[in-house]
C-alpha atoms as a PDB file:
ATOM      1  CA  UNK A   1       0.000   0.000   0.000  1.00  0.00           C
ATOM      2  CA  UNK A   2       2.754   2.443   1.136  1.00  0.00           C
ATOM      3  CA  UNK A   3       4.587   1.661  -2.349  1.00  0.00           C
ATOM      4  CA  UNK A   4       1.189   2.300  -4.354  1.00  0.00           C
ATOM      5  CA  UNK A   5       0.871   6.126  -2.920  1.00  0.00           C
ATOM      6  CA  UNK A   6       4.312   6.570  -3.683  1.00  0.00           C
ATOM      7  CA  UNK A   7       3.865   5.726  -7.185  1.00  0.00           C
ATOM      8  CA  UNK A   8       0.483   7.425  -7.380  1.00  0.00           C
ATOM      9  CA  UNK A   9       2.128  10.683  -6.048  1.00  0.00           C
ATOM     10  CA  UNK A  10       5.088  10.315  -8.733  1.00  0.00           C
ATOM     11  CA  UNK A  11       2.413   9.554 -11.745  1.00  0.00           C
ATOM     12  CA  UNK A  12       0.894  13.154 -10.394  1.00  0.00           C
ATOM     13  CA  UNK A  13       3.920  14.889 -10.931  1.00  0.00           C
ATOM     14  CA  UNK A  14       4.602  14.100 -14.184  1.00  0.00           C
ATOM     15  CA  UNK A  15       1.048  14.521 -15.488  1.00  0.00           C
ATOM     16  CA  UNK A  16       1.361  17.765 -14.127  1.00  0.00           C
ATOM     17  CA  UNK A  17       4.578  18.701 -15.764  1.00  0.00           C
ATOM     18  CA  UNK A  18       3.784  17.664 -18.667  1.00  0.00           C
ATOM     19  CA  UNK A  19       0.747  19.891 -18.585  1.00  0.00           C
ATOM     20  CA  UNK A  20       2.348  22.776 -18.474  1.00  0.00           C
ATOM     21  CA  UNK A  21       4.696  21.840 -21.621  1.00  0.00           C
ATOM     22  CA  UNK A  22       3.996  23.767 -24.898  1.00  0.00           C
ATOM     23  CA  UNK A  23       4.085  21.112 -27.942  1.00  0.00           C
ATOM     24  CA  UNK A  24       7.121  22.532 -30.311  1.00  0.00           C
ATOM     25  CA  UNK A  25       4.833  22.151 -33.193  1.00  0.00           C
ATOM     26  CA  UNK A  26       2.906  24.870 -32.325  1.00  0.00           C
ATOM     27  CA  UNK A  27       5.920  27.229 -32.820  1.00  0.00           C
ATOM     28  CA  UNK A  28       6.544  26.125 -36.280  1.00  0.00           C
ATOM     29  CA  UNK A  29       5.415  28.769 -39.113  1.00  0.00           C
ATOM     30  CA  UNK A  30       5.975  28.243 -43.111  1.00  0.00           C
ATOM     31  CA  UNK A  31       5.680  31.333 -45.369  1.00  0.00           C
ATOM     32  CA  UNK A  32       5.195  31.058 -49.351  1.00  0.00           C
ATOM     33  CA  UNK A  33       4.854  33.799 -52.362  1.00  0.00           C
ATOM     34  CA  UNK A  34       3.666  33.681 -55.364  1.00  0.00           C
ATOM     35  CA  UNK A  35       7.115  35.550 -56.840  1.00  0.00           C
ATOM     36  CA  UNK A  36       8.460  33.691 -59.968  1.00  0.00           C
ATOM     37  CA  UNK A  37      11.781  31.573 -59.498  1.00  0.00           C
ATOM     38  CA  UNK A  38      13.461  34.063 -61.530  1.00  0.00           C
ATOM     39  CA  UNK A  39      12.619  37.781 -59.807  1.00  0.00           C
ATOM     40  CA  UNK A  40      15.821  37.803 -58.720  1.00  0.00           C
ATOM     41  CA  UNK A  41      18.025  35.444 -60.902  1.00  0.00           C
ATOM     42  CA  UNK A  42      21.342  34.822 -60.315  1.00  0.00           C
ATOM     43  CA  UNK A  43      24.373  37.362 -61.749  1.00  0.00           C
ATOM     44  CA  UNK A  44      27.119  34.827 -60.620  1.00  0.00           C
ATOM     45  CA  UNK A  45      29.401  34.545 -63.542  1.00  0.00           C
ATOM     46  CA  UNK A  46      29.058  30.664 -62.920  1.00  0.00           C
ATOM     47  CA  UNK A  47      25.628  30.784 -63.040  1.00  0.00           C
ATOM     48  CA  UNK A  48      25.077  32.755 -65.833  1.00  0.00           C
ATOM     49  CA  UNK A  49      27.661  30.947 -68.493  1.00  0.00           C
ATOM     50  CA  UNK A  50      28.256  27.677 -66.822  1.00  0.00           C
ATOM     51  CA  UNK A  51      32.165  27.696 -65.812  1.00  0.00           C
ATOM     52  CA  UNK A  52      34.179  29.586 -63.225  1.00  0.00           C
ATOM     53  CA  UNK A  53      35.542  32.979 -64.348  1.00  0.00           C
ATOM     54  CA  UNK A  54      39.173  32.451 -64.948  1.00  0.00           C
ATOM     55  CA  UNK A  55      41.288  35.402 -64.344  1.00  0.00           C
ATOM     56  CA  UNK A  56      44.064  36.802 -66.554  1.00  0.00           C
ATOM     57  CA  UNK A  57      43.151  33.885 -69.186  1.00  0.00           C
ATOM     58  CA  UNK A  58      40.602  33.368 -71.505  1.00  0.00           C
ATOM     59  CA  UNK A  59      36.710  32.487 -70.518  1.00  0.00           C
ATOM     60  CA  UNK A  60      33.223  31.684 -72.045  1.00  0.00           C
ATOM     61  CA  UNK A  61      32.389  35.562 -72.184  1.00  0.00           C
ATOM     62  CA  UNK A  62      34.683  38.280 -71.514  1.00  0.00           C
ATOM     63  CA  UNK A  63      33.356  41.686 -70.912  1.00  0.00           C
ATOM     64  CA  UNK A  64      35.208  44.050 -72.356  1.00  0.00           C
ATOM     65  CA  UNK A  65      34.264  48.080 -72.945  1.00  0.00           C
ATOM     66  CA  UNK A  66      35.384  49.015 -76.271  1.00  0.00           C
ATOM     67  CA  UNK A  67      37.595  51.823 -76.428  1.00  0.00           C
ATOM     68  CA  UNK A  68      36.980  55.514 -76.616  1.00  0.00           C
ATOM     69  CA  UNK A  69      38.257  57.636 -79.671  1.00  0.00           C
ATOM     70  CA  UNK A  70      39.773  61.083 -78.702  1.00  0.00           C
ATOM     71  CA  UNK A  71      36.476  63.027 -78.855  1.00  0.00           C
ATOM     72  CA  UNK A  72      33.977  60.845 -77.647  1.00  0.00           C
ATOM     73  CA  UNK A  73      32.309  60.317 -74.807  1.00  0.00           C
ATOM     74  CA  UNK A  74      30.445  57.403 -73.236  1.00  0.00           C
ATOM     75  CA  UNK A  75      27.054  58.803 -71.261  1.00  0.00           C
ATOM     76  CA  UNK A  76      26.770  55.639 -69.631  1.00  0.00           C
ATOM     77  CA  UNK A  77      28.362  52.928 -67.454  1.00  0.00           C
ATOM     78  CA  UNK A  78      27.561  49.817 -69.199  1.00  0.00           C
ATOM     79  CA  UNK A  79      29.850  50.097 -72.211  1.00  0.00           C
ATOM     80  CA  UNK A  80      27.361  51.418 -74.643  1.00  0.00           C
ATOM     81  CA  UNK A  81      29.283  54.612 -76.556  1.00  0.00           C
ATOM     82  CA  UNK A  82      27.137  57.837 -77.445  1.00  0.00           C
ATOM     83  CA  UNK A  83      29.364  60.427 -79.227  1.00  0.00           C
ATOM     84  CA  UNK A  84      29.344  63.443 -78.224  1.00  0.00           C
ATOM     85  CA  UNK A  85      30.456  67.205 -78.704  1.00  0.00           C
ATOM     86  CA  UNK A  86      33.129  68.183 -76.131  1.00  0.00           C
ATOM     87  CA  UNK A  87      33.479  71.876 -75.506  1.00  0.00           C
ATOM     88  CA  UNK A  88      35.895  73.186 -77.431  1.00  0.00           C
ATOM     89  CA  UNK A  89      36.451  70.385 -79.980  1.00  0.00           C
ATOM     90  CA  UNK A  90      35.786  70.456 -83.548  1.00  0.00           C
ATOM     91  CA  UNK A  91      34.622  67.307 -85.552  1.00  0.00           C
ATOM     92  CA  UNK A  92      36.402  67.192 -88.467  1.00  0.00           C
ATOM     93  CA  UNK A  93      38.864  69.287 -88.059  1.00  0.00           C
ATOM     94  CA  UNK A  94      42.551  69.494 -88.240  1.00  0.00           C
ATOM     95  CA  UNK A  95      43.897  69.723 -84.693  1.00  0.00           C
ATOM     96  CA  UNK A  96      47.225  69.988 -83.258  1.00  0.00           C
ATOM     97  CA  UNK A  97      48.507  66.213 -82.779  1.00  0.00           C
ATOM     98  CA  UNK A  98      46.468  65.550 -86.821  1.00  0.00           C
ATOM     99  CA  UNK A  99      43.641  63.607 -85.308  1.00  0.00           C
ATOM    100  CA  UNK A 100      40.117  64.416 -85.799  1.00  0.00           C
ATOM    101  CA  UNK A 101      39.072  65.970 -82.665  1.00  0.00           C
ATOM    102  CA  UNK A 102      41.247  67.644 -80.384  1.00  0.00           C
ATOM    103  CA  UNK A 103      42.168  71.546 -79.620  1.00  0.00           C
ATOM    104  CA  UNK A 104      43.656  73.609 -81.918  1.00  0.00           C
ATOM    105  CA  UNK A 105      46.427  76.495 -81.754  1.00  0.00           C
ATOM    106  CA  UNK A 106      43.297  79.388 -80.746  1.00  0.00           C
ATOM    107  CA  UNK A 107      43.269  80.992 -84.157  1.00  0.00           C
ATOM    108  CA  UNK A 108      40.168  79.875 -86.072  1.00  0.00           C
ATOM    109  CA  UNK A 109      39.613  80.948 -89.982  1.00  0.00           C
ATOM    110  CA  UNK A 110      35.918  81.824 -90.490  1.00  0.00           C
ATOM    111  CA  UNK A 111      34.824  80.902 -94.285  1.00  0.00           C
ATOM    112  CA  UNK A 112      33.764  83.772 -96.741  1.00  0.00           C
ATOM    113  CA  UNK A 113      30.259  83.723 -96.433  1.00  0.00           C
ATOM    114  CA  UNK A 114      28.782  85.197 -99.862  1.00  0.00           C
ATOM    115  CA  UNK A 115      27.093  88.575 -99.050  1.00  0.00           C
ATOM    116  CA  UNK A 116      28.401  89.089 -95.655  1.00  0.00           C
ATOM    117  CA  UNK A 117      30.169  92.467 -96.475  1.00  0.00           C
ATOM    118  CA  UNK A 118      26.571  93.665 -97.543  1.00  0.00           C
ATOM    119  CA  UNK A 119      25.113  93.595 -93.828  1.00  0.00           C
ATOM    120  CA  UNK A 120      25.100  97.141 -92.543  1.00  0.00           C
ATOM    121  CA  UNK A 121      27.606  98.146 -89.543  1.00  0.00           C
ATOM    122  CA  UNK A 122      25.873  99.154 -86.539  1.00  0.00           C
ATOM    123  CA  UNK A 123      27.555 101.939 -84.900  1.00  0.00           C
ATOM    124  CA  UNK A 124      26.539 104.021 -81.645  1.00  0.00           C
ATOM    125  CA  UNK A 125      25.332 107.167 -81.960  1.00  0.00           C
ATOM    126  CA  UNK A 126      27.984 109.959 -80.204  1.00  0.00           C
ATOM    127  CA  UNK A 127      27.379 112.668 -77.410  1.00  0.00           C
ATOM    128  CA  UNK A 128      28.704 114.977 -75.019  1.00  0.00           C
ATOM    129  CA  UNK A 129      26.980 116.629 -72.042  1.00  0.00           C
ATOM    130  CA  UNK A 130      27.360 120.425 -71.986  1.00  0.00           C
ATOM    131  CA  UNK A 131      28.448 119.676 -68.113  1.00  0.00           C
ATOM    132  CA  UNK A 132      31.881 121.789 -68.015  1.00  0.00           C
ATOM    133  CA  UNK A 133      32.131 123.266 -71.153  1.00  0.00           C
ATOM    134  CA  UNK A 134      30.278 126.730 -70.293  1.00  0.00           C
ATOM    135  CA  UNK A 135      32.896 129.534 -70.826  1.00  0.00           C
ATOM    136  CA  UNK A 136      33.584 132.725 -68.319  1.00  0.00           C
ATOM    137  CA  UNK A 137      31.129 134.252 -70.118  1.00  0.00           C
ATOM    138  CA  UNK A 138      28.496 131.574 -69.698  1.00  0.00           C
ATOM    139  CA  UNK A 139      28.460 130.514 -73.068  1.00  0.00           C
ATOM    140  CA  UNK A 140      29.505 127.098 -74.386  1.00  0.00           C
ATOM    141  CA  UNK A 141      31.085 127.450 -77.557  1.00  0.00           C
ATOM    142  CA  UNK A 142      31.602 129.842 -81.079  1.00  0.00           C
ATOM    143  CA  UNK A 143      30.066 129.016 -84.408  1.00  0.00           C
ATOM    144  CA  UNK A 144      31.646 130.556 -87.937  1.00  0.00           C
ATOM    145  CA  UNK A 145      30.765 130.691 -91.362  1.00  0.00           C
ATOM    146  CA  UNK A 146      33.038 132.368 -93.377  1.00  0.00           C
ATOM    147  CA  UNK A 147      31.118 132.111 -96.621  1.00  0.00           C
ATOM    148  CA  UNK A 148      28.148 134.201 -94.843  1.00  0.00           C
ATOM    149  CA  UNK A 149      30.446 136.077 -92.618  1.00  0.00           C
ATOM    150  CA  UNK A 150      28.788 134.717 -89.530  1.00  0.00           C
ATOM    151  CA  UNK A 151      30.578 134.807 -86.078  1.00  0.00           C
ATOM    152  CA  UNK A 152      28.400 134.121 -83.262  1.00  0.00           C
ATOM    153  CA  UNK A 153      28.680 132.841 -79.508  1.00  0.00           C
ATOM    154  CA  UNK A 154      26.491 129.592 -78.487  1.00  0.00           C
ATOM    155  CA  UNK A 155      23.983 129.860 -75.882  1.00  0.00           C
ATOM    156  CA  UNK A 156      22.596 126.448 -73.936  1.00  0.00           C
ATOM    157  CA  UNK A 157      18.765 126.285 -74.977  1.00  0.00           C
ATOM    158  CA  UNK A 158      16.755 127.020 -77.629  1.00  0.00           C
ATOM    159  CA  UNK A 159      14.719 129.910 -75.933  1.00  0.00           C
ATOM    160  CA  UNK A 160      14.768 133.791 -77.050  1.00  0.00           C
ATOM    161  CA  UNK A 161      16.809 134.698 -74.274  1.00  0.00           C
ATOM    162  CA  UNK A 162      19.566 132.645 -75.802  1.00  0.00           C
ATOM    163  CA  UNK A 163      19.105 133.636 -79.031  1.00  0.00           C
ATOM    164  CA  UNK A 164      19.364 137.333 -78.141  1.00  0.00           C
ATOM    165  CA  UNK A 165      23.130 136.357 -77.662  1.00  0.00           C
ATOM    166  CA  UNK A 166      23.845 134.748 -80.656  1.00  0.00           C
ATOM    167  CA  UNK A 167      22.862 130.866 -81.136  1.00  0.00           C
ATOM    168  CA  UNK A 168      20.867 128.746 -79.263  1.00  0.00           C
ATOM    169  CA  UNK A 169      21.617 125.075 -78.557  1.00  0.00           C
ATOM    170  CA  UNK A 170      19.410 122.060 -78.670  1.00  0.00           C
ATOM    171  CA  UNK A 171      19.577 120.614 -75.291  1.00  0.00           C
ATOM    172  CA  UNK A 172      18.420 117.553 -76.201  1.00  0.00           C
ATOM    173  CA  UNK A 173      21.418 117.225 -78.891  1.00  0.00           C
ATOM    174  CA  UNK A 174      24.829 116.732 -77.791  1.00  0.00           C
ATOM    175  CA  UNK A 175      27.861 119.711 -77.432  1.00  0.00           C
ATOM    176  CA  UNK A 176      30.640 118.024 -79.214  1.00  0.00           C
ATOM    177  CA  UNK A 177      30.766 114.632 -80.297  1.00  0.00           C
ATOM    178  CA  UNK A 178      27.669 113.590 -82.595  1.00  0.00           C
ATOM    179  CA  UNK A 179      25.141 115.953 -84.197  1.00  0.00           C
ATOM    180  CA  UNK A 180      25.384 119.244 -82.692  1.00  0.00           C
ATOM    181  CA  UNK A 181      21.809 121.258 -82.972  1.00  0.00           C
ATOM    182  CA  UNK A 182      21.490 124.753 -82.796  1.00  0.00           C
ATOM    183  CA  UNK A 183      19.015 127.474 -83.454  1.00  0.00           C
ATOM    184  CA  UNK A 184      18.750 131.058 -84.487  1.00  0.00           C
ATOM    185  CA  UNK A 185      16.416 133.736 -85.752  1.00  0.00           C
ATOM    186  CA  UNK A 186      16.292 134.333 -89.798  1.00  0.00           C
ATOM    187  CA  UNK A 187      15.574 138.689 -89.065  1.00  0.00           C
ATOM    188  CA  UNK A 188      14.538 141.462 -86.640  1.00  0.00           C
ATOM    189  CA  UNK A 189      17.007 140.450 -84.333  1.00  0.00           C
ATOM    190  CA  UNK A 190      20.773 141.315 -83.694  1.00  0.00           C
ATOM    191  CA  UNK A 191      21.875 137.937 -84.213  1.00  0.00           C
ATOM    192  CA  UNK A 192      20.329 136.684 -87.622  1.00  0.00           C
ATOM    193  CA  UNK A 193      21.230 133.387 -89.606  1.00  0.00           C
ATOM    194  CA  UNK A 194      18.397 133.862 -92.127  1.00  0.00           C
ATOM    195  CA  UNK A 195      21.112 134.027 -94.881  1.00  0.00           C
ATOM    196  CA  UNK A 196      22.449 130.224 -94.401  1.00  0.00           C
ATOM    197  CA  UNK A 197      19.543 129.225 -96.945  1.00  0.00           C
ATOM    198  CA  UNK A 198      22.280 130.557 -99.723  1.00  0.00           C
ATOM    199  CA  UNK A 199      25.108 128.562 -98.496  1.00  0.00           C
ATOM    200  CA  UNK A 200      26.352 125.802-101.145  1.00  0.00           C
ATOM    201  CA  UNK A 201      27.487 122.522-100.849  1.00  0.00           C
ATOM    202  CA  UNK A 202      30.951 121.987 -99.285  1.00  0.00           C
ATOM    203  CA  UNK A 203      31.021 125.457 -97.613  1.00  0.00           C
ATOM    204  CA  UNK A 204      32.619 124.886 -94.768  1.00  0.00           C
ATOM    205  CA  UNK A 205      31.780 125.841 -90.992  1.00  0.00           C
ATOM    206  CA  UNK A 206      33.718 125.959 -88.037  1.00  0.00           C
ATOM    207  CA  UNK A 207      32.741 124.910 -83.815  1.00  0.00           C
ATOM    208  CA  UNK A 208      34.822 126.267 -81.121  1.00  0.00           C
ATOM    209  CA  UNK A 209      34.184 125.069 -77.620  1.00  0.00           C
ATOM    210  CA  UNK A 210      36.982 123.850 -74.706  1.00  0.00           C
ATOM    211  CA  UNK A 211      37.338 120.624 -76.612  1.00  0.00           C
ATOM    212  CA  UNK A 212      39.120 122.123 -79.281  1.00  0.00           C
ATOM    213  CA  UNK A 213      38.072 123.336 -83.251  1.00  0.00           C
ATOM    214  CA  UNK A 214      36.793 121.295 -85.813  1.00  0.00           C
ATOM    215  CA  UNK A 215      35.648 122.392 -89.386  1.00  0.00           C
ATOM    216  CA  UNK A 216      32.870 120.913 -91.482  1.00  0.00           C
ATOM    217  CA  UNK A 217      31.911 120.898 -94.617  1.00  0.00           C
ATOM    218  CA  UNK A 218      27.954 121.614 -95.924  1.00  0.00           C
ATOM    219  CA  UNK A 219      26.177 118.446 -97.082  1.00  0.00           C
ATOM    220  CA  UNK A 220      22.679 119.621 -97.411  1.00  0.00           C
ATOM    221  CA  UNK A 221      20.658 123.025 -97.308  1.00  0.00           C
ATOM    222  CA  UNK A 222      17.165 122.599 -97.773  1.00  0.00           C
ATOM    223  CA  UNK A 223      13.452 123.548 -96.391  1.00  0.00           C
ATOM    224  CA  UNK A 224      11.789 121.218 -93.611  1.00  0.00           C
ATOM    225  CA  UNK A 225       8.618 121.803 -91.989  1.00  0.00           C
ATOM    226  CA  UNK A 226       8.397 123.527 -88.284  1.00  0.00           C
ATOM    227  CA  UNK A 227       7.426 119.815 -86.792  1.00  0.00           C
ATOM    228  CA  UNK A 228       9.728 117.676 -88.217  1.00  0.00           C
ATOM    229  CA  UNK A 229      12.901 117.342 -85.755  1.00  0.00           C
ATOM    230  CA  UNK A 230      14.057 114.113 -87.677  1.00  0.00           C
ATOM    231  CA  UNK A 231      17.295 116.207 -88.960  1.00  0.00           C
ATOM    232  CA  UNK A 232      18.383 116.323 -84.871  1.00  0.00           C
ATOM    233  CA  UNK A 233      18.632 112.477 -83.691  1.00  0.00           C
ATOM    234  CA  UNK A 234      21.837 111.877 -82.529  1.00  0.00           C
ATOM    235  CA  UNK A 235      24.809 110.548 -84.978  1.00  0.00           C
ATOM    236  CA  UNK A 236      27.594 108.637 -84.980  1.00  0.00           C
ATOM    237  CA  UNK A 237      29.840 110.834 -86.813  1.00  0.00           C
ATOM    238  CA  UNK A 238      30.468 114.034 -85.835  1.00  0.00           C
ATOM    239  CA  UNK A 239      28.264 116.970 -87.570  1.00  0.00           C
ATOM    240  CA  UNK A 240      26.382 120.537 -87.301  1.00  0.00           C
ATOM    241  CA  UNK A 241      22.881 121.361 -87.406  1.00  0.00           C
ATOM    242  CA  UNK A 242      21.241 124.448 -87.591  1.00  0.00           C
ATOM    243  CA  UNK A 243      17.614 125.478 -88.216  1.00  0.00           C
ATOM    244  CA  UNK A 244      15.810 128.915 -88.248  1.00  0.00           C
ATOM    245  CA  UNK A 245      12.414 130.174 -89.643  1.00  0.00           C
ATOM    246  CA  UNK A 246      12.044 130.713 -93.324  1.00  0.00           C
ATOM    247  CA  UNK A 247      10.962 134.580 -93.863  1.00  0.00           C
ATOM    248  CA  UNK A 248       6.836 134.855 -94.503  1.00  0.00           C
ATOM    249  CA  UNK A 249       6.592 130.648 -93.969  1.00  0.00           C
ATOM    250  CA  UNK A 250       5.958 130.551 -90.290  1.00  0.00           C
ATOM    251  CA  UNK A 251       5.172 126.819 -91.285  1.00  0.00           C
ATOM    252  CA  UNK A 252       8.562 125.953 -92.472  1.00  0.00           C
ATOM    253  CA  UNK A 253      12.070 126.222 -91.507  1.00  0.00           C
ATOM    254  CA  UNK A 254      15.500 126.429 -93.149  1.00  0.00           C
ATOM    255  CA  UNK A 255      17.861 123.410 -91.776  1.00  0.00           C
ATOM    256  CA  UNK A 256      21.196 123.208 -93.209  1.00  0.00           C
ATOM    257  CA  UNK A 257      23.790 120.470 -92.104  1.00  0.00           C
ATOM    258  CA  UNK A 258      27.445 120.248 -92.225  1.00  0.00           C
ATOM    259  CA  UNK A 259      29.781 117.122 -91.874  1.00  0.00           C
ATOM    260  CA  UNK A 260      33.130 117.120 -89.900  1.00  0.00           C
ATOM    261  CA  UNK A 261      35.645 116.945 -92.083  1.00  0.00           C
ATOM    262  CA  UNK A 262      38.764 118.311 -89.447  1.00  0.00           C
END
């Protein structure tokens, strides 16, 4: 009887034990997709052509990246050439080592291109402020015609009171370089210029101011109307303007202009 308990009491323990033990089966998890075999296949140089890549000796495949002419450039990194311009290199042209790209000695030769001596030369027109050349007496420069025996101070503006003291000048028009405007009455005044509708072709006038002299030489006298001021746009070369009322033709007005020619 006493050995019975004892075994009873043993068979108790175990049961309970074993109770308390999680089966190991219950732990194990399997996962499956549905990716193909070959999402991610192999790169392995044995895998892909059958052998072992031999180095520094000969195999199935060998990858090699063809090369590069001077010149041309490869865009990509898997051996697949693009050519391509390289700043400052010239297909087809002669360079300095004889190949057919490359940089040459600087000095390139432009081909006549029929007709190109036919497209105009764009020049900018010239001026000078009056700023610093007003004279002790406050005027700004001295205008001669010899022809007309005209020798008269210039005034800046074109107003009356500057034409009361010889010649007025158009301050919109520049004082030395460039087309040099001025005005002055034609009669009834003490300074007149009414007489420069009789000057000729080639007479020549002469500009005085704290630049220095220079002489020009008549290239047109003729009769404009009072509202066109075409004949005082700034120039590129240097010339004289001058404009006054044409006697009894309040409408119109004399302009005579004169090119530099020293």
């Amino acid at each position: 009887m006493k050995y019975t308990k004892r075994f009873l009491s043993a068979a108790l323990m175990v049961t309970a034990v074993l109770s308390l033990t999680v089966s190991a089966h219950a732990a194990d998890y399997s996962f499956t997709t549905d990716a193909p075999a070959d999402y991610y296949p192999s790169s392995a140089y044995e895998d892909v052509y059958g052998s072992q890549y031999n180095y520094g000796g000969p195999n199935v495949v060998d990858y090699q990246i063809p090369e590069l002419e001077f010149g041309v450039l490869s865009t990509t990194q898997t051996g697949i050439m693009e050519r391509a311009r390289l700043p400052g290199l010239q297909d087809e042209v002669a360079t300095v080592t004889g190949g057919g790209y490359g940089i040459g000695s600087g000095v390139t030769e432009i081909a006549d291109i029929p007709g190109l001596d036919d497209f105009p030369v764009i020049t900018q027109p010239a001026y000078t402020s009056t700023e610093g050349m007003e004279r002790l007496d406050g005027s700004i420069g001295t205008l001669k015609i010899p022809a007309l025996g005209i020798n008269m101070k210039v005034w800046e503006g074109e107003t009356s009171a500057s034409m009361r003291k010889g010649l007025g000048h158009y301050s919109s028009t520049s004082a030395w370089d460039g087309n040099v405007a001025l005005c002055g009455h034609n009669r009834g005044a003490r300074y007149v210029i009414g007489n420069i509708k009789d000057l000729e072709i080639g007479d020549t006038i002469t500009y005085t101011t704290v630049y220095g002299t220079r002489t020009y030489a008549v290239s047109m006298v003729k009769t404009i109307s009072s509202t066109d001021w075409s004949y005082l746009q700034s120039t590129a070369d240097n010339r004289i303007t001058l404009t006054t009322c044409l006697a009894n033709h309040p409408e119109k007005r004399v302009c005579v202009q004169a090119v530099e020619v020293s």
